[in-house]
C-alpha atoms as a PDB file:
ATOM      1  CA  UNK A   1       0.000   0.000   0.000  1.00  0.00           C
ATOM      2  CA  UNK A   2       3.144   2.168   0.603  1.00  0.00           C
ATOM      3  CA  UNK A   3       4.341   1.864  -2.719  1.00  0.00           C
ATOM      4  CA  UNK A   4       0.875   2.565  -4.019  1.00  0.00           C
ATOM      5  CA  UNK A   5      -0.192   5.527  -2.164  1.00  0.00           C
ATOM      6  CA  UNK A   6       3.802   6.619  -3.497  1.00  0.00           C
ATOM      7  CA  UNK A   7       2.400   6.220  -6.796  1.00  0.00           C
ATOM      8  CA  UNK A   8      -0.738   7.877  -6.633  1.00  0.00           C
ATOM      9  CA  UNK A   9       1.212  10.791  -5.104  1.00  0.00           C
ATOM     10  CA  UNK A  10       3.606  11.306  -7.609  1.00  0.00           C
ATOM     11  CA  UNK A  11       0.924  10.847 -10.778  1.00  0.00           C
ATOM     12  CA  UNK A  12      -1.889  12.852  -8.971  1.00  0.00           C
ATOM     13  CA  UNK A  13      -0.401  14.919  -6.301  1.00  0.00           C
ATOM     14  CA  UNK A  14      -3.409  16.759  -5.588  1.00  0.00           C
ATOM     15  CA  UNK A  15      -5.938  13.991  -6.374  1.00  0.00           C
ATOM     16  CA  UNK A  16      -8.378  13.701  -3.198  1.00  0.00           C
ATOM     17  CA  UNK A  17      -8.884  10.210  -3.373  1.00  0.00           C
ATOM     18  CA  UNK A  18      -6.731   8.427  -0.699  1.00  0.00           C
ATOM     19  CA  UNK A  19      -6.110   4.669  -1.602  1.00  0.00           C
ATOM     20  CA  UNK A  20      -7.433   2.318   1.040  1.00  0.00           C
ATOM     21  CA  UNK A  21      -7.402  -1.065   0.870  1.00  0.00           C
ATOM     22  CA  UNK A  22     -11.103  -1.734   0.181  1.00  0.00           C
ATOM     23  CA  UNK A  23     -11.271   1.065  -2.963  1.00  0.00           C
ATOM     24  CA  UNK A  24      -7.401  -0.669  -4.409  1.00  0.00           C
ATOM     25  CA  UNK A  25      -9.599  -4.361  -3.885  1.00  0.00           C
ATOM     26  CA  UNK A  26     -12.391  -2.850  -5.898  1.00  0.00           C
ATOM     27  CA  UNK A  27     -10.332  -1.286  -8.801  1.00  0.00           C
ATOM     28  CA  UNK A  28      -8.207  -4.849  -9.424  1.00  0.00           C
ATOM     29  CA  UNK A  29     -11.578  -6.166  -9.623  1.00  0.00           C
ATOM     30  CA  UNK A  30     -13.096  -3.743 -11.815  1.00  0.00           C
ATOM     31  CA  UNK A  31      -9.344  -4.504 -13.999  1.00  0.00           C
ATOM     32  CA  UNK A  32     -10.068  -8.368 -14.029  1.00  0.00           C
ATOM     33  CA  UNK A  33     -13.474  -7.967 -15.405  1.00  0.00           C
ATOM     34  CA  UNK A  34     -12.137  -5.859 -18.280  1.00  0.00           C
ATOM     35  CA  UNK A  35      -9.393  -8.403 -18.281  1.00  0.00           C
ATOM     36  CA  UNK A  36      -6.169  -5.854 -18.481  1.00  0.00           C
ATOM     37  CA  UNK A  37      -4.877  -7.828 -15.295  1.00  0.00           C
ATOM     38  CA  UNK A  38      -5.366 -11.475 -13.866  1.00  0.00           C
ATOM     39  CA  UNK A  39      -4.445 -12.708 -10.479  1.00  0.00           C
ATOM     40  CA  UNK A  40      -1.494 -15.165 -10.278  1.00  0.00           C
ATOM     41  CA  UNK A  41      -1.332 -15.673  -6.539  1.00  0.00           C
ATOM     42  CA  UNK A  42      -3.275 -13.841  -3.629  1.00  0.00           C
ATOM     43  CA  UNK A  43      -2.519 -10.375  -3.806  1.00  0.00           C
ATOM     44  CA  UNK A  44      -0.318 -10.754  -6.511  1.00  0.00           C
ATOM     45  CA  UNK A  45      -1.429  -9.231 -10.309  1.00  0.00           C
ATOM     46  CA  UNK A  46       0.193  -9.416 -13.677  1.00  0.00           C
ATOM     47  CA  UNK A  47      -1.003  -7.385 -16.401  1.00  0.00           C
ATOM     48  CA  UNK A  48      -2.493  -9.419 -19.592  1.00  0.00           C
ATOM     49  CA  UNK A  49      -1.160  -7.243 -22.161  1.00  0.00           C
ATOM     50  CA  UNK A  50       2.628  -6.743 -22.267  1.00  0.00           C
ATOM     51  CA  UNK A  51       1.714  -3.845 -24.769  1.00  0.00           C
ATOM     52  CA  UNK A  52      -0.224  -2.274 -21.938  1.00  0.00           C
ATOM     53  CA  UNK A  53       2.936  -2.956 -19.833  1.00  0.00           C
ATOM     54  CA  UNK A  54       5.391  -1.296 -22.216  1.00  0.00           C
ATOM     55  CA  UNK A  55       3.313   1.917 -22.583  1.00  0.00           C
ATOM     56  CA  UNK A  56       2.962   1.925 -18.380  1.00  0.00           C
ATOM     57  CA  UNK A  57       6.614   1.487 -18.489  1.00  0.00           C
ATOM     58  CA  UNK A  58       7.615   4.220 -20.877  1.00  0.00           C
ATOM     59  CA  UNK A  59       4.682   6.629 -19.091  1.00  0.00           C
ATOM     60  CA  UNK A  60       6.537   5.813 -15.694  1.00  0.00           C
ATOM     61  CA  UNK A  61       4.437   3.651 -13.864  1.00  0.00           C
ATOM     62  CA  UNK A  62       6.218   0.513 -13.789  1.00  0.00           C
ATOM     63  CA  UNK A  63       9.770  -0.458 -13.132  1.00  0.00           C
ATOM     64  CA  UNK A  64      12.155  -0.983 -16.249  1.00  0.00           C
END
């Protein structure tokens, strides 16, 4: 959640949403039924596209 709310803060720094752990539950779900991410393990996703994951990765959401 650390590295998360780290994220959110450096994409939206004034966005007034605070990530919890129930909204972050809800939005993988709402990801898996659009099927951009599936879940491998408990609590651990992978995203479905690796097209998706190069454009994250160029945008600066994901680690090279």
């Amino acid at each position: 959640m650390e590295r998360y709310r780290a994220t959110m803060a450096a994409i939206a720094p004034g966005a007034r949403v605070k990530p919890e752990t129930n909204n972050v539950q809800q939005s993988l779900a709402a990801l898996q039924d659009k099927a951009l991410i599936w879940k491998a393990a408990r609590g651990v996703y992978a995203l479905e596209d690796t097209f998706l994951a190069e454009l994250m990765r160029k945008a600066g959401m994901l680690d090279p």
